[in-house]
Protein backbone atom coordinates (compact mmCIF):
# COMPACT_ATOMS: atom_id res chain seq x y z
CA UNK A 1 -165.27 57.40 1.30
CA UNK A 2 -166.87 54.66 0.10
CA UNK A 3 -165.40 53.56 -3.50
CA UNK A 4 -167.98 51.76 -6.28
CA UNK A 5 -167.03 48.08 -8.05
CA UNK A 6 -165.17 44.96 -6.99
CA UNK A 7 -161.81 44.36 -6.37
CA UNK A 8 -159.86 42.86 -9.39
CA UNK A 9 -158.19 40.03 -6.99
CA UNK A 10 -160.58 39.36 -4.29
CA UNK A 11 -163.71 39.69 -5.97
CA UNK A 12 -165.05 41.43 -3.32
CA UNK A 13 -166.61 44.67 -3.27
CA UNK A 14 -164.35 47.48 -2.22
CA UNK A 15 -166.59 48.85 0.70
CA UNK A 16 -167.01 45.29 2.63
CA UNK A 17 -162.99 45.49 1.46
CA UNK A 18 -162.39 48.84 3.01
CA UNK A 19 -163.91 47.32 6.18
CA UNK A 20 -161.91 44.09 6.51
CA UNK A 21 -158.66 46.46 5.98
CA UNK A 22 -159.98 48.32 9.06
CA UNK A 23 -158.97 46.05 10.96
CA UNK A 24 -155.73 45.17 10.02
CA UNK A 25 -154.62 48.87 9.05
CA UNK A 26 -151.88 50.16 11.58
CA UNK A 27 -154.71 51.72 14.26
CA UNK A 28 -151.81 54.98 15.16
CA UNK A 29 -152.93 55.47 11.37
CA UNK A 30 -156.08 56.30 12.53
CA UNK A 31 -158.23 57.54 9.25
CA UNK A 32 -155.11 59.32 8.29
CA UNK A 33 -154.41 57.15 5.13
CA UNK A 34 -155.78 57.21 1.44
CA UNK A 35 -158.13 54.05 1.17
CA UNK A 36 -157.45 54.18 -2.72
CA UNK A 37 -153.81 53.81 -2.44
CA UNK A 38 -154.26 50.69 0.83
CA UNK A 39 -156.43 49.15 -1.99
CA UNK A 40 -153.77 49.66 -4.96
CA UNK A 41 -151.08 47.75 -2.27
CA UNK A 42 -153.56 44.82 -1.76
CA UNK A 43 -154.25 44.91 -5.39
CA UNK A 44 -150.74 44.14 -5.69
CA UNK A 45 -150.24 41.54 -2.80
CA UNK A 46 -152.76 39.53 -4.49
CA UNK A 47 -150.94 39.53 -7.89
CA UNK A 48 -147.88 38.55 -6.06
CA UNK A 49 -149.68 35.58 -4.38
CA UNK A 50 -150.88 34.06 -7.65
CA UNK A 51 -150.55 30.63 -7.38
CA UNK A 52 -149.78 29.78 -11.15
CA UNK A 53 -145.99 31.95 -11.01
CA UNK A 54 -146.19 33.43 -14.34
CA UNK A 55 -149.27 35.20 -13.49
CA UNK A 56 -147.00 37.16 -10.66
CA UNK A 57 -145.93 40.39 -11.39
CA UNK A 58 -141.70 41.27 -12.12
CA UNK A 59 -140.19 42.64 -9.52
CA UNK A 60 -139.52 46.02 -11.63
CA UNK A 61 -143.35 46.42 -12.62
CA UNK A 62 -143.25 45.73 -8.05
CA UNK A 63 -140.91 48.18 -7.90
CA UNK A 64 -142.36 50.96 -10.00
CA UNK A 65 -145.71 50.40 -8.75
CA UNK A 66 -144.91 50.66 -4.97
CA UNK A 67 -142.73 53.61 -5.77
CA UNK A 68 -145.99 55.52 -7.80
CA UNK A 69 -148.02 54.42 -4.30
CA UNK A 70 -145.21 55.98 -2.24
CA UNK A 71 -144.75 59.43 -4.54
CA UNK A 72 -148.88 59.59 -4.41
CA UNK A 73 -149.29 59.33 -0.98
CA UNK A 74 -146.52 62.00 0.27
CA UNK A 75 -148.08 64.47 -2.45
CA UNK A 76 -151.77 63.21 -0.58
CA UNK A 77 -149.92 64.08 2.93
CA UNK A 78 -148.53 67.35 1.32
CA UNK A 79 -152.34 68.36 0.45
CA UNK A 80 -153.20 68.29 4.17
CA UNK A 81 -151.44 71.41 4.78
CA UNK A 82 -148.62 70.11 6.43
CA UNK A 83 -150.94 68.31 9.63
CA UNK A 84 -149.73 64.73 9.51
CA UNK A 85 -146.17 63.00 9.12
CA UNK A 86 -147.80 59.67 8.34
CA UNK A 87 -146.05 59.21 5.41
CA UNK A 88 -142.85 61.63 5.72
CA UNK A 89 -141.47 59.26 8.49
CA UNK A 90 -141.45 56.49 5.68
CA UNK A 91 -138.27 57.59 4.58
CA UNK A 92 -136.79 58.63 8.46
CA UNK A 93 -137.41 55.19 9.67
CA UNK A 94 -140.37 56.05 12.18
């Protein structure tokens, strides 16, 4: 699913994005992920590897954010009817 516009922190556009991520994307994943929320995650690596510090994000903004990408993607997994654990073992340790 191809997505339109360029990535706030990379300045690249978010289809040549999707394909770099390809390859570094757990492969057991398969396609079994939401490309929107992988994006939101390296959205927020690159924040966190801002070189001038106060341009970082707070670890409770971190913390909220990760935890919105977490709630969104077991609600994605619920949508599937209940055919993948991708994200239920999250919180099992798998």
């Amino acid at each position: 699913m191809p997505t339109v516009g360029i990535h706030s922190t990379t300045n690249i556009p978010d289809a040549e994005l999707e394909n770099a991520l390809e390859d570094v994307i757990d492969k057991n994943l398969e396609v079994n992920y939401p490309i929107e929320y992988v994006l939101k995650v390296v959205e927020i690596a690159g924040r966190c590897l801002q070189e001038d510090p106060l341009e970082r994000p707070e670890m409770r903004d971190l913390v909220g954010a990760l935890s919105q990408i977490v709630m969104n993607s077991i609600e994605w997994e619920a949508s599937l009817g209940g055919n993948s654990h991708v994200f239920s073992g999250v919180f099992t340790g798998r």
